[in-house]
Protein backbone atom coordinates (compact mmCIF):
# COMPACT_ATOMS: atom_id res chain seq x y z
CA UNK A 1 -16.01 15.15 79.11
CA UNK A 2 -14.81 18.28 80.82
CA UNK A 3 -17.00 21.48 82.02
CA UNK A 4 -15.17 23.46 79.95
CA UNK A 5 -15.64 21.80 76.56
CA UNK A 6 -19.12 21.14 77.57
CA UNK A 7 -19.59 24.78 77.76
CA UNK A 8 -17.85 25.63 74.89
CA UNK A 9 -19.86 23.45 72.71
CA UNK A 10 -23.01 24.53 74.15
CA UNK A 11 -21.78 27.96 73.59
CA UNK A 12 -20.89 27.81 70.27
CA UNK A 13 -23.40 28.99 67.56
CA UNK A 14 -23.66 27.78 63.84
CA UNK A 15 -24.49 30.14 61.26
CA UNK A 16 -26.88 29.30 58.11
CA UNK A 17 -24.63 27.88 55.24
CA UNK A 18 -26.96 29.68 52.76
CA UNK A 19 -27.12 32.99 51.40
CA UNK A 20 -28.98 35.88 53.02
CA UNK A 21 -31.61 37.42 50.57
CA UNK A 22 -29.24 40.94 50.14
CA UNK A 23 -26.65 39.07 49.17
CA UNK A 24 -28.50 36.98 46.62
CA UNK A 25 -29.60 40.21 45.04
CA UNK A 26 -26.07 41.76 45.18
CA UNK A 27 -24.26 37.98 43.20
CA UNK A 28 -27.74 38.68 41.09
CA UNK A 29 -26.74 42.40 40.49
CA UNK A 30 -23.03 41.56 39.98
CA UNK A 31 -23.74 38.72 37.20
CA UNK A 32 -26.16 41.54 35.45
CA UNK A 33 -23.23 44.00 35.01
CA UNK A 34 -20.40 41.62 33.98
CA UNK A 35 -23.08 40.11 31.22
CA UNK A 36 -23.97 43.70 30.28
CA UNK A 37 -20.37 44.60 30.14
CA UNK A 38 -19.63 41.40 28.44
CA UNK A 39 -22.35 41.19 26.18
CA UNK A 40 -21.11 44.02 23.29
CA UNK A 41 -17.66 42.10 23.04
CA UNK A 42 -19.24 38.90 22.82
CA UNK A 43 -21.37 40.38 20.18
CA UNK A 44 -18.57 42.53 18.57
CA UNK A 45 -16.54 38.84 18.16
CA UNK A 46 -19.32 37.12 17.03
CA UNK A 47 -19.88 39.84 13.81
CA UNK A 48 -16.07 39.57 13.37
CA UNK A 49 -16.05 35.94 12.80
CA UNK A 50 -19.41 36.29 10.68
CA UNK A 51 -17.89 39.78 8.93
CA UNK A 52 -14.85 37.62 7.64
CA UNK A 53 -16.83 34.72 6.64
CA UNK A 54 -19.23 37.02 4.71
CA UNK A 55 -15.80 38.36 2.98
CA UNK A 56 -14.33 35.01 2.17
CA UNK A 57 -18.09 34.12 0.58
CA UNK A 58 -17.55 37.21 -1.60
CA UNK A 59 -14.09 36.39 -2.57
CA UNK A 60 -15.22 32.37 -3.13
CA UNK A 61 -17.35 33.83 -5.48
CA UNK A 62 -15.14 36.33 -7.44
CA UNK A 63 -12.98 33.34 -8.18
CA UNK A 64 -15.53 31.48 -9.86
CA UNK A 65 -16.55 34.33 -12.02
CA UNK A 66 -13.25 35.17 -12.58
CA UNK A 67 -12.88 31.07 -13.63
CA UNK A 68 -15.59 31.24 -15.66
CA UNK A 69 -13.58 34.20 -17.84
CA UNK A 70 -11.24 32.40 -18.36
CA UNK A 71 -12.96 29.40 -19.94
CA UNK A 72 -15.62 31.04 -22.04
CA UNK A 73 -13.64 34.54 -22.73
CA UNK A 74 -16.02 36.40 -20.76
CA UNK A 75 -17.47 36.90 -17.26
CA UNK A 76 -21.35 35.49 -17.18
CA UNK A 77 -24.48 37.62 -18.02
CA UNK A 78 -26.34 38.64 -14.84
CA UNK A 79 -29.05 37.14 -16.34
CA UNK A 80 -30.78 36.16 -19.35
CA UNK A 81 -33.99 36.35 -20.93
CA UNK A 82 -36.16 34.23 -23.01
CA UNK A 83 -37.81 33.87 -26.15
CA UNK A 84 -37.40 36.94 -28.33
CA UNK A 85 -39.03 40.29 -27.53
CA UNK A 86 -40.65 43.39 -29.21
CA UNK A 87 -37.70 46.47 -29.81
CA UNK A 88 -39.80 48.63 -26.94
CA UNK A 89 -41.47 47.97 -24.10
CA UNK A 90 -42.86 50.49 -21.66
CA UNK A 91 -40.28 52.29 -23.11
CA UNK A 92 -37.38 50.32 -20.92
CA UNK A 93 -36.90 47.39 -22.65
CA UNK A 94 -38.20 44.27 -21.07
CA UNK A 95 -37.58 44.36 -16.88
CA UNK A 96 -36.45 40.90 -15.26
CA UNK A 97 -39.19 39.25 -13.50
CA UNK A 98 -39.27 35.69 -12.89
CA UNK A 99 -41.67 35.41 -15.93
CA UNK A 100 -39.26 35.93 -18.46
CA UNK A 101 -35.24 35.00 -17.44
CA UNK A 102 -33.60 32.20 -18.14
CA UNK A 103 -30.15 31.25 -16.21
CA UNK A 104 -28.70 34.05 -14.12
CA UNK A 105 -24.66 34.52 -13.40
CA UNK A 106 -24.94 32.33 -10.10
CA UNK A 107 -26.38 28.95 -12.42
CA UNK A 108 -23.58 29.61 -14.52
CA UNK A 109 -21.22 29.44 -12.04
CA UNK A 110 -22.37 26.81 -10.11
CA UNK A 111 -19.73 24.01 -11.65
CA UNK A 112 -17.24 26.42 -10.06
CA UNK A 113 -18.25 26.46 -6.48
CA UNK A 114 -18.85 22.92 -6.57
CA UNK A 115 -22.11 22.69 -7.57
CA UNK A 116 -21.99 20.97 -10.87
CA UNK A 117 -24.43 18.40 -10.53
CA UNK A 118 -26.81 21.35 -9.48
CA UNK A 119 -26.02 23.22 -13.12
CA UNK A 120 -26.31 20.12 -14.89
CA UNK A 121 -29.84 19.71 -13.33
CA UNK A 122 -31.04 23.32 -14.63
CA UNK A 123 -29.75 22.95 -17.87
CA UNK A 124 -31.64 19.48 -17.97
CA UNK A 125 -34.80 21.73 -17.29
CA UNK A 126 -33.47 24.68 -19.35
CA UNK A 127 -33.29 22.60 -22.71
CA UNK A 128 -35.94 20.15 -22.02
CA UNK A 129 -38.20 19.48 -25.55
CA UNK A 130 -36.23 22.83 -26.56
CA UNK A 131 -34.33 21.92 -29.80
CA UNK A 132 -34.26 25.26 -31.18
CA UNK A 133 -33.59 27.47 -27.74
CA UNK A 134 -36.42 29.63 -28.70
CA UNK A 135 -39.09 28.54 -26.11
CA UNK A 136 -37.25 27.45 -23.30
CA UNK A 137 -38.69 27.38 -19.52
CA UNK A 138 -38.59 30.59 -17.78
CA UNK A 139 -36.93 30.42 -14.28
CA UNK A 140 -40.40 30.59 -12.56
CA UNK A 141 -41.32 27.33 -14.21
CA UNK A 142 -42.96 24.92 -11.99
CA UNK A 143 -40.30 22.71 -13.23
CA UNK A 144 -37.33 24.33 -11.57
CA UNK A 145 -39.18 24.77 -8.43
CA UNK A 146 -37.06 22.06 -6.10
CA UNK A 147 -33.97 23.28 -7.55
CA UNK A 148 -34.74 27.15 -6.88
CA UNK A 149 -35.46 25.92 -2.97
CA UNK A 150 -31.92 24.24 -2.54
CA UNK A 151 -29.93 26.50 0.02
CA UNK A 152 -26.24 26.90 -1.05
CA UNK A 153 -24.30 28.11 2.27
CA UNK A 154 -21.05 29.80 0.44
CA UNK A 155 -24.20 32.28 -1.31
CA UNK A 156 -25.31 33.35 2.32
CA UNK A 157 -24.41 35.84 4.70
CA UNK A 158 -24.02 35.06 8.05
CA UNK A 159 -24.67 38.26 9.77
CA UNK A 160 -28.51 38.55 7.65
CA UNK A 161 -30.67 36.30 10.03
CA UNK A 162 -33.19 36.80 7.41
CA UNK A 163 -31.78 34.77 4.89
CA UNK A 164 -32.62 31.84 6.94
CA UNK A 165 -36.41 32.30 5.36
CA UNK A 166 -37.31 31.89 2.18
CA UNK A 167 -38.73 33.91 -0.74
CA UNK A 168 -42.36 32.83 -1.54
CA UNK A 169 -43.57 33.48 -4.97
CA UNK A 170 -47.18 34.63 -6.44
CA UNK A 171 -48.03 30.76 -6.59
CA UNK A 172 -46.78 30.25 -3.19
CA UNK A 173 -43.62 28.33 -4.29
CA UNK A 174 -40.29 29.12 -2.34
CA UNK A 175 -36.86 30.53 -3.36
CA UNK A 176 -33.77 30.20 -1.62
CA UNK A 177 -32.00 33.38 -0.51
CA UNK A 178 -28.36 34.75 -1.47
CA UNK A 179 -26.28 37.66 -0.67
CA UNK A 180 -24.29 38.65 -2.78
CA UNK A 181 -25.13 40.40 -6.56
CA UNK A 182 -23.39 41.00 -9.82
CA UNK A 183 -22.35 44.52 -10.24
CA UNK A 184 -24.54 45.29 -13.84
CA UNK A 185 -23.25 49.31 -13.66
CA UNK A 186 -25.05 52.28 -13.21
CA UNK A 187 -28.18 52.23 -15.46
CA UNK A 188 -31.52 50.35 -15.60
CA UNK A 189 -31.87 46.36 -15.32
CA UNK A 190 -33.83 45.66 -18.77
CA UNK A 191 -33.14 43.60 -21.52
CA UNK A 192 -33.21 45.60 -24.64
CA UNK A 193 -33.22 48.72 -23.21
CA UNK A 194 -29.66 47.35 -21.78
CA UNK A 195 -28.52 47.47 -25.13
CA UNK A 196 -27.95 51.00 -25.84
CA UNK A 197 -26.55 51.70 -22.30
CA UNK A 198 -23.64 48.75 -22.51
CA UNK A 199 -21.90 50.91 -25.37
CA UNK A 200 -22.07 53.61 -22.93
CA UNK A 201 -18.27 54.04 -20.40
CA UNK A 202 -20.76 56.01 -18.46
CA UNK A 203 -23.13 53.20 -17.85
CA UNK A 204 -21.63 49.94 -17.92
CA UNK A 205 -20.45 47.66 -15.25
CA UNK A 206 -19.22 44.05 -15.76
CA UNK A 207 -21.97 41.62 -15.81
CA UNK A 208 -25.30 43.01 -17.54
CA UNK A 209 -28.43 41.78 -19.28
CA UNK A 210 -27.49 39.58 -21.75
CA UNK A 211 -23.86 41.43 -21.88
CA UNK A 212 -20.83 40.86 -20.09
CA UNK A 213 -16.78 41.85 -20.41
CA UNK A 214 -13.98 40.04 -21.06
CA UNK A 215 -11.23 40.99 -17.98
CA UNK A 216 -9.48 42.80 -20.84
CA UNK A 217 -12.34 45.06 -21.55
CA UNK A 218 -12.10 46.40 -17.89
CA UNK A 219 -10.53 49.35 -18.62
CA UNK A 220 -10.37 50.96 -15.38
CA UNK A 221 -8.15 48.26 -14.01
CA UNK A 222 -9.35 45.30 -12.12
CA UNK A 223 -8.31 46.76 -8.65
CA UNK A 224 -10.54 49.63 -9.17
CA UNK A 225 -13.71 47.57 -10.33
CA UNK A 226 -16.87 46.00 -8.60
CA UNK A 227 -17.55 42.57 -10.07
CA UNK A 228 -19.58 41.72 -7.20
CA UNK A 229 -21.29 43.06 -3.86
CA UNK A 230 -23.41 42.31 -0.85
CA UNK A 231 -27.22 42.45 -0.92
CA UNK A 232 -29.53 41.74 2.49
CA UNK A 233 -32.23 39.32 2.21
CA UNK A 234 -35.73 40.45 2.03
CA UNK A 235 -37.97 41.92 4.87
CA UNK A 236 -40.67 39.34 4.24
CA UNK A 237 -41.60 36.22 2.46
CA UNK A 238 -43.04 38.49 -0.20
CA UNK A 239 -39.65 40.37 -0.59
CA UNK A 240 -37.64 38.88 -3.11
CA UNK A 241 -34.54 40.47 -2.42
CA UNK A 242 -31.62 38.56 -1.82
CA UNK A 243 -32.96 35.53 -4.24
CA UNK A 244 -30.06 33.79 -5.68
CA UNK A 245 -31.76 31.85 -8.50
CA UNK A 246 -33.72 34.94 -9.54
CA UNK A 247 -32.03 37.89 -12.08
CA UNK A 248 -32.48 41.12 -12.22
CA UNK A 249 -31.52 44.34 -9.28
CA UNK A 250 -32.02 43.32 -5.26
CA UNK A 251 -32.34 39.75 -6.21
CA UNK A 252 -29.24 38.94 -7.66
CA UNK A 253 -27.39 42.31 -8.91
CA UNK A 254 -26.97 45.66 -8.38
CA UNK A 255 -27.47 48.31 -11.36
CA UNK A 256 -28.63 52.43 -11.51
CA UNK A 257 -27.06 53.04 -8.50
CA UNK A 258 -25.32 55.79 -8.88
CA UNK A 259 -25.04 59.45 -10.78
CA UNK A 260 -27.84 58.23 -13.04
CA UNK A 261 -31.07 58.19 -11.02
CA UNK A 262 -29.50 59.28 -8.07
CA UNK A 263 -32.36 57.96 -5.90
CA UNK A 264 -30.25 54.57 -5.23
CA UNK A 265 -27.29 56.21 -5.20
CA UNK A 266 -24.55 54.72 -2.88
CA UNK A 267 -24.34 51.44 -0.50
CA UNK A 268 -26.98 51.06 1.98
CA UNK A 269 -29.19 54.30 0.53
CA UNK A 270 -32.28 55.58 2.75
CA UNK A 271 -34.21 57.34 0.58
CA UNK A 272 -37.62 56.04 0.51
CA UNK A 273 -38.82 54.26 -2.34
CA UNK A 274 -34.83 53.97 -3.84
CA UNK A 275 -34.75 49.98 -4.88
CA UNK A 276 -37.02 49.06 -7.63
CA UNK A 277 -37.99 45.43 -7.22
CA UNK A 278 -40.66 42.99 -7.91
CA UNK A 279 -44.25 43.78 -6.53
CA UNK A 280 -42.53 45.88 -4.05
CA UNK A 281 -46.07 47.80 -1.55
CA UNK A 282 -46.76 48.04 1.08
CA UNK A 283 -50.24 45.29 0.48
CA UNK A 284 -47.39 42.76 -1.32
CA UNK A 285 -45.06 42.61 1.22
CA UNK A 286 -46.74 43.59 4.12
CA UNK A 287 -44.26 46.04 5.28
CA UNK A 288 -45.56 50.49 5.09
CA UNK A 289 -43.22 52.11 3.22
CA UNK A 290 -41.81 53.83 6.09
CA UNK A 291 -41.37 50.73 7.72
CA UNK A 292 -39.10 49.95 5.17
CA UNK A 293 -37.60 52.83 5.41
CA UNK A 294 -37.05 52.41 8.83
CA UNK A 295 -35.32 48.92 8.48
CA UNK A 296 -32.96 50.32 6.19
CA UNK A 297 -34.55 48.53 3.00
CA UNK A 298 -36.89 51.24 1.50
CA UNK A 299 -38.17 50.30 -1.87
CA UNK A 300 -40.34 51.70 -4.58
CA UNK A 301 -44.11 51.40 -3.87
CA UNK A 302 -46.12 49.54 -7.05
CA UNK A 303 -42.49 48.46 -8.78
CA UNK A 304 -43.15 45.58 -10.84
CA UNK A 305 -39.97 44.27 -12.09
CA UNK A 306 -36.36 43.85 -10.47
CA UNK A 307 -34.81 46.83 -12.48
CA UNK A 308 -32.99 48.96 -9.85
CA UNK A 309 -30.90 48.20 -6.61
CA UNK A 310 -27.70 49.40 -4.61
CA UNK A 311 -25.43 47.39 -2.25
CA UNK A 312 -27.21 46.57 1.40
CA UNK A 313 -25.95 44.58 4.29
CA UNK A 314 -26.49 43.74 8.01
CA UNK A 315 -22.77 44.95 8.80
CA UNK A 316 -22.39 48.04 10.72
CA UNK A 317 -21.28 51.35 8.57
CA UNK A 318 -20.52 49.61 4.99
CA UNK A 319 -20.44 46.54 2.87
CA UNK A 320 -18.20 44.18 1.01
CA UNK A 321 -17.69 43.63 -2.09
CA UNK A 322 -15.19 42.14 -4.31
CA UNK A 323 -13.30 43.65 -7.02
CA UNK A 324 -12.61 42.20 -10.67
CA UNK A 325 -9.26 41.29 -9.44
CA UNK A 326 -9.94 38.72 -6.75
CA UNK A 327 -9.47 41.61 -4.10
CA UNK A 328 -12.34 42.13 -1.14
CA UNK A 329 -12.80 45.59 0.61
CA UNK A 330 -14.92 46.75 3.19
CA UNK A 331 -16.93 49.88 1.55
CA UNK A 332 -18.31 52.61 3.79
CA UNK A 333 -21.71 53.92 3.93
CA UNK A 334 -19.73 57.41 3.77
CA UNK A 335 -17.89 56.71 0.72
CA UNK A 336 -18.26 59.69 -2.03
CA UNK A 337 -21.38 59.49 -4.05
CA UNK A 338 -22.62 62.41 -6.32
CA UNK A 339 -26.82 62.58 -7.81
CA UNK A 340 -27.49 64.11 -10.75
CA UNK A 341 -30.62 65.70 -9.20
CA UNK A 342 -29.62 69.59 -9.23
CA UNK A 343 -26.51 68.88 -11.14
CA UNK A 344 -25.32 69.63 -14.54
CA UNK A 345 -25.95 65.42 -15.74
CA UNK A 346 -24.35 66.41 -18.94
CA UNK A 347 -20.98 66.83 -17.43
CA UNK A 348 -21.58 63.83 -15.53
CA UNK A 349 -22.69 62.05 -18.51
CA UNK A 350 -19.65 63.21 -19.92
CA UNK A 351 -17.11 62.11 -17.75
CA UNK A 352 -16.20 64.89 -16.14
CA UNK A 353 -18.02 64.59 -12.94
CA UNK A 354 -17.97 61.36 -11.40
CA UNK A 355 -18.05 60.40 -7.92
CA UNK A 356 -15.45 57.79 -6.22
CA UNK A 357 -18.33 55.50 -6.27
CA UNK A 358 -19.87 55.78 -9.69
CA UNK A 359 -15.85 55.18 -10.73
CA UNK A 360 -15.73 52.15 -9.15
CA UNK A 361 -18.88 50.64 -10.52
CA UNK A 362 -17.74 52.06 -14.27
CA UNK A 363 -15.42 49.79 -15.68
CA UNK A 364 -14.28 52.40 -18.10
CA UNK A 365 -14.95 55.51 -17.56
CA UNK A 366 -11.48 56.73 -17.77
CA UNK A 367 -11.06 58.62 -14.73
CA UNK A 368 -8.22 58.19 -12.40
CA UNK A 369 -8.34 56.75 -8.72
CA UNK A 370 -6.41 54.71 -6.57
CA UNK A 371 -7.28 52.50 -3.06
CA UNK A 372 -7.09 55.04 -0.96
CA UNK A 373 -10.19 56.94 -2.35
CA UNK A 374 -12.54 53.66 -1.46
C-alpha cells in the first residue's frame, strides 16, 4: 500500500446514511400538505362515484314502478292500510304507523328488482289464516320481523353512512333502512283523509294512500313529474326515517311538502320541527330538537305518525330524484319553492300560484314548465 492512499483513506470521512431530525420533520411536513391538498379530490371522487351510484339506484327503481304500471294498469300505492276504519279520526284520517299498514310500494315491487322470492315471503305472512283480507297482519307483526331486517343494497344510498344501522322499533325489533321514497304529492300522509285530497290537481302526486295513477293520468307529462326521491336515513336507532319496509312520509315517501303547509316546503328544508314522523322528541330519539336541526334533519317534536316529509340527502347542495318517465335529475336545494304562510292560499289553491317545485310534485296541476326551470 502506498502513503498516499493510506492517507487518503484515513482522511476520508463517512457521513450517517440516516436522516437528520430537521429533515425528518420537513418529508413529515411535506407528506402533511400533499395529503391535505390531496385529500378534498380524493373525497370529491369518492362522492362522484357514490353520487352516480345513488342516481342509478333511483333510476333502478323508477323502472320497476314504471314495470309494475304496466302490468297492473297502475303505479303501486305508497302504502296500504288494514282492516277497515272509522270515516274520522283526529280529524286526518288514519296516519301510517307501523300499527296499521299493510304492504308499502317497495313490497310490491320487489319481483321487479329481483326480489321475488322476498315478495312471495310477505304475501305468505300477509294472507296467512286471512281468507277474507279483512284482518290481515299489520307490517309491525312479529311475524314479518326477519323479513323487515333483510338489507336490499339497490334501496341504499351510498353517500348516507347512516343507513348502515338499523331502525329499532318500540319492541326493540330492527328495520332495515332505504333511501329513496314515493312521491305521494303535496298534502297529508293519512288514509281516509287521503281521500278527499287525491281528487284534488292541487294535491296529488303519483303514488298515495291507498291511491295511485295510471302513467296516463299524469297529466303534467312524465318529464315534468316526481315518481320518486331521495330520503337520508335516520339520526338514531329510534329514527325511523329512511325505513324501506315501513309506509307513510320520511320512511318511505314524501307528501305536504310544498305550498300546503309550507313548513316542509322544498328538498332538504331547515325549519325546525318541518318532518312529521313517528315518535319524533327529543326523549324518543335522543337527539334536542336543535340538534336536529343542526344535522339538517329537524323534525316535529311529539309527532306520532309518519304523515309529513320532504326530500333529504347526504349530497352536497340538492338531491335526486327520478321522474315518471325513467329520467334522473339532480335537484337543488335553491330550486323555487313558494309557502302559503303570508300568501293568498286561495290563489295557490287555485292554480294560479304555484312554485317550480310544487309543479313538479303535482301531476296535474296544469301549469306550464319545461327542464330548464328544475
Amino acid at each position: 500500500m502506498n502513503v498516499l492512499s493510506q492517507h487518503f483513506r484515513c482522511g476520508s470521512s463517512r457521513r450517517n446514511s440516516g436522516f437528520t431530525l430537521v429533515e425528518l420533520l420537513v418529508v413529515i411536513a411535506i407528506i402533511g400538505i400533499l395529503v391535505g391538498m390531496l385529500l378534498p379530490a380524493i373525497n370529491s371522487a369518492r362522492e362522484t362515484v357514490n353520487k352516480t351510484s345513488c342516481s342509478n339506484n333511483i333510476r333502478q327503481l323508477a323502472t320497476a314502478c314504471l314495470n309494475y304500471e304496466q302490468s297492473w294498469k297502475a303505479f303501486p300505492c305508497a302504502c296500504t292500510q288494514t282492516g277497515a276504519w272509522a270515516p274520522v279520526y283526529k280529524a286526518n284520517g288514519v296516519q301510517p304507523q307501523p300499527t296499521n299498514q299493510r304492504e308499502n310500494w317497495i313490497i310490491m315491487v320487489l319481483p321487479y328488482i329481483e326480489q321475488a322470492n322476498l315478495f312471495n315471503k310477505f304475501v305468505e305472512k300477509f294472507e296467512e289464516n286471512n281468507a277474507t283480507h279483512a284482518n290481515s297482519r299489520a307490517i309491525g307483526d312479529v311475524a314479518f320481523e326477519y323479513l323487515r331486517e333483510i338489507e336490499i343494497p339497490s334501496l341504499k344510498c351510498p353517500t348516507d353512512a347512516n343507513n348502515r344501522f338499523p331502525y329499532i322499533d318500540g319492541n326493540s325489533k330492527k328495520w332495515a333502512r332505504g333511501n329513496y321514497g314515493a312521491n305521494m304529492g303535496l298534502t297529508l300522509a293519512d288514509y281516509l283523509g287521503h281521500d278527499q285530497w287525491w281528487s284534488n290537481p292541487g294535491a296529488r302526486g303519483v303514488m298515495g294512500p291507498r291511491h295511485s295513477l295510471t302513467k296516463a293520468e299524469i297529466t303534467d307529462g312524465t318529464s315534468n313529474t316526481i315518481l320518486l326521491a331521495e330520503l337520508r336515513s335516520g339520526l338514531t336507532a329510534k329514527d325511523c326515517r329512511g325505513t324501506w319496509a315501513m309506509g307513510g312520509a320520511g320512511s318511505s315517501a314524501t307528501c305536504r311538502n310544498g305550498y300546503i303547509c309550507g313548513d316542509d316546503n322544498g328538498p332538504n328544508y331547515l325549519v325546525e320541527g318541518s318532518d312529521d314522523i313517528y315518535q319524533c322528541s327529543t326523549s324518543g330519539m335522543g337527539v334536542a330538537s336543535k340538534e336536529r336541526q343542526r344535522l339538517k334533519m329537524p323534525c316535529g317534536e311529539g309527532t306520532n305518525s309518519n304523515r309529513q316529509a320532504t326530500t333529504r340527502s347526504m349530497h352536497q347542495g340538492g338531491v335526486n330524484v327520478a321522474f315518471a318517465d325513467n329520467s334522473v335529475r339532480f335537484i337543488s336545494d335553491n330550486i323555487q319553492t313558494r309557502s302559503s304562510f303570508g300568501e293568498n292560499e286561495t290563489n295557490v289553491r287555485n292554480n294560479t300560484e304555484f312554485s317550480v317545485w310544487d309543479c313538479i310534485n303535482l301531476s296535474s296541476d296544469g301549469q306550464s314548465i319545461n327542464t330548464a326551470d328544475f
